[in-house]
PDB file of N, CA and C in Angstrom:
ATOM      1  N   UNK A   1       3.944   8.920   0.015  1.00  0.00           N
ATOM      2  CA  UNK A   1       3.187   9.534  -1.062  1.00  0.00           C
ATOM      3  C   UNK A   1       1.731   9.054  -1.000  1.00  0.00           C
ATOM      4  N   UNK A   2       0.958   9.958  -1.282  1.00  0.00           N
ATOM      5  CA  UNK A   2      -0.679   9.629  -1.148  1.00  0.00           C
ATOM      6  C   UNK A   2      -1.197   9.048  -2.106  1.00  0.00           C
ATOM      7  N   UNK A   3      -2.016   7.584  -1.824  1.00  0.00           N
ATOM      8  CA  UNK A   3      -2.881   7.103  -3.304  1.00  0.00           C
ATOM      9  C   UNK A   3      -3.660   8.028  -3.777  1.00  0.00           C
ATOM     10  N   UNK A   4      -3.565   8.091  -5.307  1.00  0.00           N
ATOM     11  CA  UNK A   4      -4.314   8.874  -6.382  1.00  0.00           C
ATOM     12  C   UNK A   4      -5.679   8.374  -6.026  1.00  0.00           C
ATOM     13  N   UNK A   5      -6.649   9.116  -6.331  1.00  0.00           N
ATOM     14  CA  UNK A   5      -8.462   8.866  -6.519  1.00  0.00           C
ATOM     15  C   UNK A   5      -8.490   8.267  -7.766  1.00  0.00           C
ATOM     16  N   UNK A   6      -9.009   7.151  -7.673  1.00  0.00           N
ATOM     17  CA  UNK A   6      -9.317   6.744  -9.152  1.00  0.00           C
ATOM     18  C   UNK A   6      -9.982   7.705  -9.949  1.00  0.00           C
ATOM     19  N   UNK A   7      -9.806   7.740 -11.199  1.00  0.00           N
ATOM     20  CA  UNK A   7     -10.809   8.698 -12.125  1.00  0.00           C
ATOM     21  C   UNK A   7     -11.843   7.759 -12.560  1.00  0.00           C
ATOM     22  N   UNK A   8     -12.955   7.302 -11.766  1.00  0.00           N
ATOM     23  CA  UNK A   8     -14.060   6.755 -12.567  1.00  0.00           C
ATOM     24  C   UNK A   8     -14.813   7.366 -13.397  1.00  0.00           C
ATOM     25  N   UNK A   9     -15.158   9.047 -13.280  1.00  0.00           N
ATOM     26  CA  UNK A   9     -15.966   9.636 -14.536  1.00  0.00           C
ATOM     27  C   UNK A   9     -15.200   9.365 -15.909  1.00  0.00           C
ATOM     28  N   UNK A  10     -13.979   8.982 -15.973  1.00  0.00           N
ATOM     29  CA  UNK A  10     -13.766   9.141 -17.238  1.00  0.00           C
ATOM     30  C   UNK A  10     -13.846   7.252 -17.703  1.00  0.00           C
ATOM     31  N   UNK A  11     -13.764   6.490 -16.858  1.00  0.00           N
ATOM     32  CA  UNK A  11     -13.643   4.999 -16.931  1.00  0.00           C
ATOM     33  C   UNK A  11     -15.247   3.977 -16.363  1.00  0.00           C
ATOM     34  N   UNK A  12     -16.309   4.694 -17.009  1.00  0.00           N
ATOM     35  CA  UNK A  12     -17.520   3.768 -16.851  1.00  0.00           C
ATOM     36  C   UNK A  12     -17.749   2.432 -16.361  1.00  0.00           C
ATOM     37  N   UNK A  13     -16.869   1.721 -17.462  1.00  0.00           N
ATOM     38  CA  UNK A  13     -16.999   0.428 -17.419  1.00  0.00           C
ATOM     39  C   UNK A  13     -16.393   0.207 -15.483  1.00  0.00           C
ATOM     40  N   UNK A  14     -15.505   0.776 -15.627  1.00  0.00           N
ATOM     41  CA  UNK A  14     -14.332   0.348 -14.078  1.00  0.00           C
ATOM     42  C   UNK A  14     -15.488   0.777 -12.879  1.00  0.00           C
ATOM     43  N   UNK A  15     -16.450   1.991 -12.838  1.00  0.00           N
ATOM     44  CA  UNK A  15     -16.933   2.273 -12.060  1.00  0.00           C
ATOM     45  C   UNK A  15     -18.413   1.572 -11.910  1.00  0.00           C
ATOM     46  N   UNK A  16     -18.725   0.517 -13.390  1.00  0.00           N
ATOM     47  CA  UNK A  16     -19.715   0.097 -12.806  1.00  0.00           C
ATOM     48  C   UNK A  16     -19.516  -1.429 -11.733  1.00  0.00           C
ATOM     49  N   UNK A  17     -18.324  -1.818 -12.410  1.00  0.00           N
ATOM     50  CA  UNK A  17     -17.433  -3.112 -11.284  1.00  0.00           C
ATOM     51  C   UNK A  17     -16.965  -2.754  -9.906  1.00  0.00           C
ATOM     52  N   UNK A  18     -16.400  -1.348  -9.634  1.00  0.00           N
ATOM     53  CA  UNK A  18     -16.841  -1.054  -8.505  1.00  0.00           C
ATOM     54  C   UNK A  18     -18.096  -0.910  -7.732  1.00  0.00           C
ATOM     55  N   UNK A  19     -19.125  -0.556  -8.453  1.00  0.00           N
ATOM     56  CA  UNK A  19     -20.221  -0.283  -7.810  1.00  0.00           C
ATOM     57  C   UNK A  19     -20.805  -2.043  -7.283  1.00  0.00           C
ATOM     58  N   UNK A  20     -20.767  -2.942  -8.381  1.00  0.00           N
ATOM     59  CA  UNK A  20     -20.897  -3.561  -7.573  1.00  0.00           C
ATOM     60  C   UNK A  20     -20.172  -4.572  -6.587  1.00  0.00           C
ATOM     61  N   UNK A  21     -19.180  -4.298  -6.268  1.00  0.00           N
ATOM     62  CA  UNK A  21     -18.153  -4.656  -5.612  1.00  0.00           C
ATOM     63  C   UNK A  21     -18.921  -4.081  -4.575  1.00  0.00           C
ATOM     64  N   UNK A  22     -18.955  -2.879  -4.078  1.00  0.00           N
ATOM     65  CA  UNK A  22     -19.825  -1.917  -3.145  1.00  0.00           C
ATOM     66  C   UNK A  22     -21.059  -2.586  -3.061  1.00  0.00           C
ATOM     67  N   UNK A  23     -21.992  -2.807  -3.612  1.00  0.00           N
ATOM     68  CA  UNK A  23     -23.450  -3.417  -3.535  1.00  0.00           C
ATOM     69  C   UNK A  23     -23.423  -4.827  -2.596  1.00  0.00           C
ATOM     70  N   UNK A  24     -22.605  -5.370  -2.883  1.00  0.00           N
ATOM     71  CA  UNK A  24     -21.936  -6.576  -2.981  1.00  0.00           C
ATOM     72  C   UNK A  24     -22.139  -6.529  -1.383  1.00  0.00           C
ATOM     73  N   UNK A  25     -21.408  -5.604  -0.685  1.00  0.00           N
ATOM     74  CA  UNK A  25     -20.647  -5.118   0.663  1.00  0.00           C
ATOM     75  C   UNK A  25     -22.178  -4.452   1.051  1.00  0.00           C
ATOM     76  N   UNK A  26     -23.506  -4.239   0.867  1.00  0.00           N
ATOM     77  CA  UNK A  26     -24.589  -3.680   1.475  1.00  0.00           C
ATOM     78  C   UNK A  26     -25.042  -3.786   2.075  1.00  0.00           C
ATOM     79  N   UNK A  27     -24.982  -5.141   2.352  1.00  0.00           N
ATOM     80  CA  UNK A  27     -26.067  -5.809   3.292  1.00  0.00           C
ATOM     81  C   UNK A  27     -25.364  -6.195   5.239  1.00  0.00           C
ATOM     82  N   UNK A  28     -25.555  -5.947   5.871  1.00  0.00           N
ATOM     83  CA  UNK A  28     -25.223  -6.259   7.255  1.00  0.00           C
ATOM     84  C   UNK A  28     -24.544  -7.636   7.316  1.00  0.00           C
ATOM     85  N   UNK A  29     -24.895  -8.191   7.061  1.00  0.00           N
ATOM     86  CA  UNK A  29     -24.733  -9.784   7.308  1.00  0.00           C
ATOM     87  C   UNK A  29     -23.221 -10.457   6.468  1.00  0.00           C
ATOM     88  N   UNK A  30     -23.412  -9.477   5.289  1.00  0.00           N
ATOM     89  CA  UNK A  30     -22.243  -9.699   4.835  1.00  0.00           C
ATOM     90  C   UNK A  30     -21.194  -8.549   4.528  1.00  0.00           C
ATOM     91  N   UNK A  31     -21.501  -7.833   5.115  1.00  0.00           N
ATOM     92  CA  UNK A  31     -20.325  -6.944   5.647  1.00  0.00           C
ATOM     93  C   UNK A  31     -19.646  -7.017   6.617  1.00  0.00           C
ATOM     94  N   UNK A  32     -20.545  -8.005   7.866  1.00  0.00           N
ATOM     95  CA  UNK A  32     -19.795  -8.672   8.747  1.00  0.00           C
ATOM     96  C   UNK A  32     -19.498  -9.821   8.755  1.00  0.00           C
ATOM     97  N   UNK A  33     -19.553 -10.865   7.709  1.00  0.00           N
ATOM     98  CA  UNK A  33     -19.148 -11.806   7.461  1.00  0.00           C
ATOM     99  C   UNK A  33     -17.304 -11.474   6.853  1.00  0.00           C
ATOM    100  N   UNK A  34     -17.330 -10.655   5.388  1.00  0.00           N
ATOM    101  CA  UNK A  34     -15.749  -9.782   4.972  1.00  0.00           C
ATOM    102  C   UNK A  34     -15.516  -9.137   6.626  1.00  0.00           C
ATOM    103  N   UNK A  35     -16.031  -8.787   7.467  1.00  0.00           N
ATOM    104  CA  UNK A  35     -14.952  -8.492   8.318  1.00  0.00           C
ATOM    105  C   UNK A  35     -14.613  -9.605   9.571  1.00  0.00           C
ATOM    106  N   UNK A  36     -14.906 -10.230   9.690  1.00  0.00           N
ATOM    107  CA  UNK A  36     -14.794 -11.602   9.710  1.00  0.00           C
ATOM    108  C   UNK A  36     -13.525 -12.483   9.760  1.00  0.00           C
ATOM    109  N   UNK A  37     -13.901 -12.336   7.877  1.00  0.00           N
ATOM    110  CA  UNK A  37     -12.642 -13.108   6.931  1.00  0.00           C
ATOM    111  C   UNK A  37     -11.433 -12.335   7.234  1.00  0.00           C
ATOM    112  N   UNK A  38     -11.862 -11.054   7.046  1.00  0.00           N
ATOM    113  CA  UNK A  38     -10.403 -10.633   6.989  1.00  0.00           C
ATOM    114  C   UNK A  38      -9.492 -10.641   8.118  1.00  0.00           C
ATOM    115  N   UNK A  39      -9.918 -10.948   9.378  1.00  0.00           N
ATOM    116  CA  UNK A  39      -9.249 -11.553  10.616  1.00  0.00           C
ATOM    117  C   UNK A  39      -9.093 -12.964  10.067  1.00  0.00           C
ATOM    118  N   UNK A  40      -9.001 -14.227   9.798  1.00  0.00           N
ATOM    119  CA  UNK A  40      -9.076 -15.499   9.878  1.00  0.00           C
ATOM    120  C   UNK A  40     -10.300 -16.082   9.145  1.00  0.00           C
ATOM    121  N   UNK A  41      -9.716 -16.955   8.405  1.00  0.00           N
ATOM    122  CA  UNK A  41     -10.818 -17.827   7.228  1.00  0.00           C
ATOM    123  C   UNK A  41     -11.297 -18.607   8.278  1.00  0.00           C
ATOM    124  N   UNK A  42     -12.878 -19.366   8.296  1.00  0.00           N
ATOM    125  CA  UNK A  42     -14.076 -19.833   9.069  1.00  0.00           C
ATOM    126  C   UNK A  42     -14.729 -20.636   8.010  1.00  0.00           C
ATOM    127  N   UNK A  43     -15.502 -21.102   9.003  1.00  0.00           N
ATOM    128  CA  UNK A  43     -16.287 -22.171   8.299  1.00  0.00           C
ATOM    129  C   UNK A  43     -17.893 -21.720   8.419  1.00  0.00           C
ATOM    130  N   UNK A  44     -18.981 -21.986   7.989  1.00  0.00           N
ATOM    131  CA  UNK A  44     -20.200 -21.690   8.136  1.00  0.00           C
ATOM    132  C   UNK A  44     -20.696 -21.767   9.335  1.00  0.00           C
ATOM    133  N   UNK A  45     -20.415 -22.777  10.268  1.00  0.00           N
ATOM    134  CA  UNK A  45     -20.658 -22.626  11.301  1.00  0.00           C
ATOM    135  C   UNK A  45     -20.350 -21.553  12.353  1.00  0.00           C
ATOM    136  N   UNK A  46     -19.092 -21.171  12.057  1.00  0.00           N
ATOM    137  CA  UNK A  46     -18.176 -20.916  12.935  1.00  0.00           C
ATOM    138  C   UNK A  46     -19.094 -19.079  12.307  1.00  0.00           C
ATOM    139  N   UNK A  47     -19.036 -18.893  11.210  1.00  0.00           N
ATOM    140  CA  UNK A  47     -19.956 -17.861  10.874  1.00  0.00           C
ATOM    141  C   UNK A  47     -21.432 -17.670  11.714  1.00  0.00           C
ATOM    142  N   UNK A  48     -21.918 -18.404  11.396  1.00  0.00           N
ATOM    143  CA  UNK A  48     -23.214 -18.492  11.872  1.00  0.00           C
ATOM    144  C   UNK A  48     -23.621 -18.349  13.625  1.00  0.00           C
ATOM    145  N   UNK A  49     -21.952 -18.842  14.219  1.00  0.00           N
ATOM    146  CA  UNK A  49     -22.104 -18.939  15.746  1.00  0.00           C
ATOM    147  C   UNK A  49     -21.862 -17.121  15.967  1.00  0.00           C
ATOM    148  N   UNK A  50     -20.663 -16.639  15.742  1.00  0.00           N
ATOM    149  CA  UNK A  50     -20.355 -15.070  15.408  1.00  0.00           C
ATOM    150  C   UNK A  50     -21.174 -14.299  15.520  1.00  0.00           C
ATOM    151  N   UNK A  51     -21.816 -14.376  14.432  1.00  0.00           N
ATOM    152  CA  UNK A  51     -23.278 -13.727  13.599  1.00  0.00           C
ATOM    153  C   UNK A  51     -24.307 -13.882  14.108  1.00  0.00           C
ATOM    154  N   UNK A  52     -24.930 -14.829  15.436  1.00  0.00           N
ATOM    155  CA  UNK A  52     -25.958 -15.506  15.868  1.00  0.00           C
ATOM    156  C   UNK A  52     -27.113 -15.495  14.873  1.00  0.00           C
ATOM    157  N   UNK A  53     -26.640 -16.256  13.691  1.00  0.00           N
ATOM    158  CA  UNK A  53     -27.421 -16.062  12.830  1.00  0.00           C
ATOM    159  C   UNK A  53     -27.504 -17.528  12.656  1.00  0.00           C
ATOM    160  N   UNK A  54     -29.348 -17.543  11.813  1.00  0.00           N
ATOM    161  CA  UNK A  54     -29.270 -18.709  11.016  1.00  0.00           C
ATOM    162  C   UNK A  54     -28.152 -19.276  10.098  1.00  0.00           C
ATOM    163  N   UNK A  55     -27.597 -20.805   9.746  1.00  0.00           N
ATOM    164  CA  UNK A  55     -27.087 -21.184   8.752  1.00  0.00           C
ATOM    165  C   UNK A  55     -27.662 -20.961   7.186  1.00  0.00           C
ATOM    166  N   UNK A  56     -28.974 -20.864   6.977  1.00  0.00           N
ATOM    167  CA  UNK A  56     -29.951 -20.597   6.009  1.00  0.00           C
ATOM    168  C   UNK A  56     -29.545 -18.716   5.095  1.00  0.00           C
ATOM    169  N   UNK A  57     -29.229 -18.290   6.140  1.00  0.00           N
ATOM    170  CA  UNK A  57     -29.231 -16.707   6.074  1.00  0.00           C
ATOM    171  C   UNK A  57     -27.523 -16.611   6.281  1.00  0.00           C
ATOM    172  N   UNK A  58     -26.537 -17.208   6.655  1.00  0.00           N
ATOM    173  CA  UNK A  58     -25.655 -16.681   6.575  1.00  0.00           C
ATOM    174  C   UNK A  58     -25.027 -17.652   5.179  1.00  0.00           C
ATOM    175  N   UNK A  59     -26.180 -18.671   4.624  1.00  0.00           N
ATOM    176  CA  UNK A  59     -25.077 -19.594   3.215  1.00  0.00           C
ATOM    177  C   UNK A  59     -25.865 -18.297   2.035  1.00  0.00           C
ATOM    178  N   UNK A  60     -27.070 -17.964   2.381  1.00  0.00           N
ATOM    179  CA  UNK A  60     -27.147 -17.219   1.101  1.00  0.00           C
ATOM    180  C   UNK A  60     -26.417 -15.898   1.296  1.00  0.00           C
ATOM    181  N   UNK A  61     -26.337 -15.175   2.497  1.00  0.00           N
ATOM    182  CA  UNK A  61     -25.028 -13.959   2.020  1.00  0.00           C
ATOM    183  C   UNK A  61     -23.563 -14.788   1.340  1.00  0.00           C
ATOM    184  N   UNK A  62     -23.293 -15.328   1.953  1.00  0.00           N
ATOM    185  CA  UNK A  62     -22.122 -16.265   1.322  1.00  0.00           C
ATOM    186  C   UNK A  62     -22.071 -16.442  -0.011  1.00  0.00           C
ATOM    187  N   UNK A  63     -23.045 -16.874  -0.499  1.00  0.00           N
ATOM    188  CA  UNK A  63     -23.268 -17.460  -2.035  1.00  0.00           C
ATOM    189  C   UNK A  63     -22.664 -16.178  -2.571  1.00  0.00           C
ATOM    190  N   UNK A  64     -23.948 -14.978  -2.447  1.00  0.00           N
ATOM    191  CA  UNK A  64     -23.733 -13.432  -3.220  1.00  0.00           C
ATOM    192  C   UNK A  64     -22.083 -13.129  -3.169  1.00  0.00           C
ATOM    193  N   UNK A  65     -21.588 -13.167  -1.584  1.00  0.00           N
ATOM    194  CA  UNK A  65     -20.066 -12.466  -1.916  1.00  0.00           C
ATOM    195  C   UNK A  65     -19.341 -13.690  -2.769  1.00  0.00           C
ATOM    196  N   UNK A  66     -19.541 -15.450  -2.793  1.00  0.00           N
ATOM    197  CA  UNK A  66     -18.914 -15.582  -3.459  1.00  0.00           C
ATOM    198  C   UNK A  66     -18.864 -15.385  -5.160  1.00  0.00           C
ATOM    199  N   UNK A  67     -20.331 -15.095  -5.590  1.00  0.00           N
ATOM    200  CA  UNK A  67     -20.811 -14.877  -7.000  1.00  0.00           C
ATOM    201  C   UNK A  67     -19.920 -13.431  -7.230  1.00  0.00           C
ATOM    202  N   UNK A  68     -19.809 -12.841  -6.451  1.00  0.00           N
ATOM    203  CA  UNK A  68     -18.985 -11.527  -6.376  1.00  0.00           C
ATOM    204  C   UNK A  68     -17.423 -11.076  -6.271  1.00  0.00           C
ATOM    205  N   UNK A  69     -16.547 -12.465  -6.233  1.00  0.00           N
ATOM    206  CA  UNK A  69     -15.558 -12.752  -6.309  1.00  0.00           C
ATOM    207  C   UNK A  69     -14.739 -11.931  -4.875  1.00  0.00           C
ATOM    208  N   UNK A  70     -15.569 -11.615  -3.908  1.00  0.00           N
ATOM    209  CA  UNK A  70     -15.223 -11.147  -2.705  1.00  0.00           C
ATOM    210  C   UNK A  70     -14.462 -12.569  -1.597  1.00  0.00           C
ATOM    211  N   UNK A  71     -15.093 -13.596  -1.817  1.00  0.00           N
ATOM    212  CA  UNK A  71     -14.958 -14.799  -1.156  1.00  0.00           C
ATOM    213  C   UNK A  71     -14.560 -15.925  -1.959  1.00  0.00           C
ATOM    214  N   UNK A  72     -13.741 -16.867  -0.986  1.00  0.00           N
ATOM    215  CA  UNK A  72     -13.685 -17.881  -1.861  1.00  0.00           C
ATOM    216  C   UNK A  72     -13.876 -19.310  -0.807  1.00  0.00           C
ATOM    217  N   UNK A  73     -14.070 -20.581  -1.406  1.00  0.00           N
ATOM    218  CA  UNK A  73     -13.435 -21.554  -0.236  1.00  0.00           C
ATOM    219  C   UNK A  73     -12.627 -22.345  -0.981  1.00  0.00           C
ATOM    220  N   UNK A  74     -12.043 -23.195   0.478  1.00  0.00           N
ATOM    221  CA  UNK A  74     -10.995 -24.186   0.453  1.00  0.00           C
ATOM    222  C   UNK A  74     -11.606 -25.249   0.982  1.00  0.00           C
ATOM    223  N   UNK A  75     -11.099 -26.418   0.867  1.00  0.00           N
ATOM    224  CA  UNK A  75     -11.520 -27.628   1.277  1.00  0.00           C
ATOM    225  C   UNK A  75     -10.568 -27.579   2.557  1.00  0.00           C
ATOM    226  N   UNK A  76     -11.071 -27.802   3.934  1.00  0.00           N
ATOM    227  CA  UNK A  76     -10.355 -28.278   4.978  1.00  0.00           C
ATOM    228  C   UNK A  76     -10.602 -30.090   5.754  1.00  0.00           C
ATOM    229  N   UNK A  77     -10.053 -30.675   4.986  1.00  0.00           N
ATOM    230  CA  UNK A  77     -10.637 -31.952   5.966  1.00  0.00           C
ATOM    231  C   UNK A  77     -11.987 -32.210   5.299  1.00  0.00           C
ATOM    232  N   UNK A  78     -12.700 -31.273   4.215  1.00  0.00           N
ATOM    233  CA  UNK A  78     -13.713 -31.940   3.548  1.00  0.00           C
ATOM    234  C   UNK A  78     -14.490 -31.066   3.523  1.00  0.00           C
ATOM    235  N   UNK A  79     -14.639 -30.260   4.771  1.00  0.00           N
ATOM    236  CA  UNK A  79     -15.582 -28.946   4.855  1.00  0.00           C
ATOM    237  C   UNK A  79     -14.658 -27.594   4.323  1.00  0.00           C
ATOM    238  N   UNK A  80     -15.680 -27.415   3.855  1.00  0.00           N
ATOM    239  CA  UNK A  80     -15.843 -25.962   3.074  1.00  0.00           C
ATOM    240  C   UNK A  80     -15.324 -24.614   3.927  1.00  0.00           C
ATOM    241  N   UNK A  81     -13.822 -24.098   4.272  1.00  0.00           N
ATOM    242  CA  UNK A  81     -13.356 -22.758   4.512  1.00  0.00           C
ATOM    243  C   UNK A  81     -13.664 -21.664   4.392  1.00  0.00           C
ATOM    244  N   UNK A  82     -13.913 -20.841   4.575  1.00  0.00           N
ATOM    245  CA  UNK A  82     -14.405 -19.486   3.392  1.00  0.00           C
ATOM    246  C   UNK A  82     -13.469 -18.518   3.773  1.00  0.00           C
ATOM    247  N   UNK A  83     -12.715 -18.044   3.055  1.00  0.00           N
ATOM    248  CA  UNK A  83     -11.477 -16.687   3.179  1.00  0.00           C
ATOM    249  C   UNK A  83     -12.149 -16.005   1.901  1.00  0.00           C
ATOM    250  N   UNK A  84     -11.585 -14.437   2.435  1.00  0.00           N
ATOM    251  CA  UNK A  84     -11.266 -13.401   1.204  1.00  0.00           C
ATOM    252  C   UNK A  84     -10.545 -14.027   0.415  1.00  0.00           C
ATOM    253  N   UNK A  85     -11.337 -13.484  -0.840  1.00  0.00           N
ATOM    254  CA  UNK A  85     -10.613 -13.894  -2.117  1.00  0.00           C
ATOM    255  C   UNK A  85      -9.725 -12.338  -2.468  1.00  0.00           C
ATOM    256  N   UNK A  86     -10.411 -10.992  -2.063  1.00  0.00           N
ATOM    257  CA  UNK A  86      -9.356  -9.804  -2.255  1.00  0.00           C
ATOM    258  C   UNK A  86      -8.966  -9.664  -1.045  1.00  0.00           C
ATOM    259  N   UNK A  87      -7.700  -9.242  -1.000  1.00  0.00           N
ATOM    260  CA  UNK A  87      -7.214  -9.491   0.477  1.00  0.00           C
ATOM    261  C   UNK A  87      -7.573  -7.829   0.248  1.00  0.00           C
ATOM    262  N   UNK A  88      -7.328  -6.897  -0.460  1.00  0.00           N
ATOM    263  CA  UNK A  88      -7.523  -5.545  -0.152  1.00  0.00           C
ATOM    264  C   UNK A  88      -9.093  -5.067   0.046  1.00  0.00           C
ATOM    265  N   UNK A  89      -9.607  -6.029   0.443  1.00  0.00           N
ATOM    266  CA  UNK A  89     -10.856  -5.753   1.236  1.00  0.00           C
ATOM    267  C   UNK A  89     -10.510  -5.407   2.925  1.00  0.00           C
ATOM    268  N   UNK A  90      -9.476  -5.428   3.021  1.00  0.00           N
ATOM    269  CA  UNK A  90      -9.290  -5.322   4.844  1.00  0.00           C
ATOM    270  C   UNK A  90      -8.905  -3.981   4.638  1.00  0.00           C
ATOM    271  N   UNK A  91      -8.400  -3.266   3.705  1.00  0.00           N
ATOM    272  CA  UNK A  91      -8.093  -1.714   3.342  1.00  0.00           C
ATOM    273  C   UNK A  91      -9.576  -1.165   3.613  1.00  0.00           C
ATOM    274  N   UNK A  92     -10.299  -1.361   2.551  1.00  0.00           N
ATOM    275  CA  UNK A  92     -11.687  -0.842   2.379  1.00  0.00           C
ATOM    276  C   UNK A  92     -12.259  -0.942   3.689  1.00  0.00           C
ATOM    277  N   UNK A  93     -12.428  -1.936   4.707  1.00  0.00           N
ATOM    278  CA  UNK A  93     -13.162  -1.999   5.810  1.00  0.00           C
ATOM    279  C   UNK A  93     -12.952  -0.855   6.780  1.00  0.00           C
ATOM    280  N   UNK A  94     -11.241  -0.817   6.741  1.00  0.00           N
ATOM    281  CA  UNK A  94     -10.580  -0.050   7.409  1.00  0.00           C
ATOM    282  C   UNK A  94     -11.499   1.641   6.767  1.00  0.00           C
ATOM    283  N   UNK A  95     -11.505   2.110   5.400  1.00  0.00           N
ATOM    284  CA  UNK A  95     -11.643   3.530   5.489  1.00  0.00           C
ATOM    285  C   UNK A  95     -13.107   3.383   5.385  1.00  0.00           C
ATOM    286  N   UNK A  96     -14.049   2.166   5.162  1.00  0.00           N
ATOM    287  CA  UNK A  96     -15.607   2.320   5.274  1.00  0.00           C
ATOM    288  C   UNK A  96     -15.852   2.496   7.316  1.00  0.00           C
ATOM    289  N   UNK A  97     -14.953   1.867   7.794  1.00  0.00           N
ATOM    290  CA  UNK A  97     -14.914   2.185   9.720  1.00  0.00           C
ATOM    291  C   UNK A  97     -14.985   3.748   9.687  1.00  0.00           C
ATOM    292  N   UNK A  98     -14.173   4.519   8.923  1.00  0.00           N
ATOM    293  CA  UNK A  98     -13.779   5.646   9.255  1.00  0.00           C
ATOM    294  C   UNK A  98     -14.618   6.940   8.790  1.00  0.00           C
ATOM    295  N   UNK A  99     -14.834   6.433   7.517  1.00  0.00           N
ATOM    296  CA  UNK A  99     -16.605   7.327   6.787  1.00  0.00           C
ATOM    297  C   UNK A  99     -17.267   7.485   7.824  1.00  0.00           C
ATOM    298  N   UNK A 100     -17.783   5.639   8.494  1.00  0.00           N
ATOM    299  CA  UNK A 100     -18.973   5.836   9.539  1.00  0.00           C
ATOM    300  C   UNK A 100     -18.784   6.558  10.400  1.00  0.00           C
ATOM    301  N   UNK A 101     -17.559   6.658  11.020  1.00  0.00           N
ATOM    302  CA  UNK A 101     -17.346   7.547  12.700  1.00  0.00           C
ATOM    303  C   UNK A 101     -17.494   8.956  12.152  1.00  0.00           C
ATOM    304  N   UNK A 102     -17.141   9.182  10.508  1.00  0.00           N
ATOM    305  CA  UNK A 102     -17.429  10.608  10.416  1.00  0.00           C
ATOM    306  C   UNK A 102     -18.748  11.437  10.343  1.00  0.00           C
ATOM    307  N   UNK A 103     -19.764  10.537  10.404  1.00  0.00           N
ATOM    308  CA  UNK A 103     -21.433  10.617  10.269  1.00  0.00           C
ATOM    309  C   UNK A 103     -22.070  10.664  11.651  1.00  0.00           C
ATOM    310  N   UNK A 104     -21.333  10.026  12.438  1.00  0.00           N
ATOM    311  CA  UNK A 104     -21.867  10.109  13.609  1.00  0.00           C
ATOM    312  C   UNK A 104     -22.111  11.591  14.541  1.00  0.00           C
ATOM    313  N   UNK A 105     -23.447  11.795  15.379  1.00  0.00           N
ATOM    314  CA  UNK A 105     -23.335  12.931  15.881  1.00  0.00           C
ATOM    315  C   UNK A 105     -23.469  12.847  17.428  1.00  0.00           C
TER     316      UNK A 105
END
């Protein structure tokens, strides 16, 4: 059986927590950071090596998804983990992959 479409025109409040759930997910850096997570929880480094990105630039996307309840950490041995905190963010990645291939020309 097929999931229903949410009705956000009639539920405001719900569609403005989605939206930024979505906002949240805008930026490059941390859209590939959630896809990332959703293979295996990492550490900043282990982000930052991935990402060939600064540590500077990949703790402040971090911060946002965690202010956003997208991320969370764990203590491993003392350092700081970072996993999805919604695991049904690996859904979303999956049909935001599939939007994109449909744009392409």
């Amino acid at each position: 059986m097929a999931k229903q479409n949410p009705n956000f025109e009639s539920d405001p409040r719900r569609a403005a927590e989605v939206a930024e759930t979505v906002k949240a997910l805008g930026h490059p850096i941390r859209l590939s950071i959630v896809s990332i997570l959703a293979k295996r929880d990492a550490r900043v480094g282990e982000l930052c090596e991935i990402l060939d990105a600064r540590q500077a630039a990949v703790s402040q996307q971090l911060r946002i998804l965690r202010m956003s309840g997208l991320v969370a950490t764990v203590k491993n041995g003392g350092v700081p983990l970072y996993t999805l905190a919604e695991p049904r963010l690996r859904e979303l990645l999956v049909c935001l992959g599939g939007c994109e291939r449909g744009r392409k020309k």
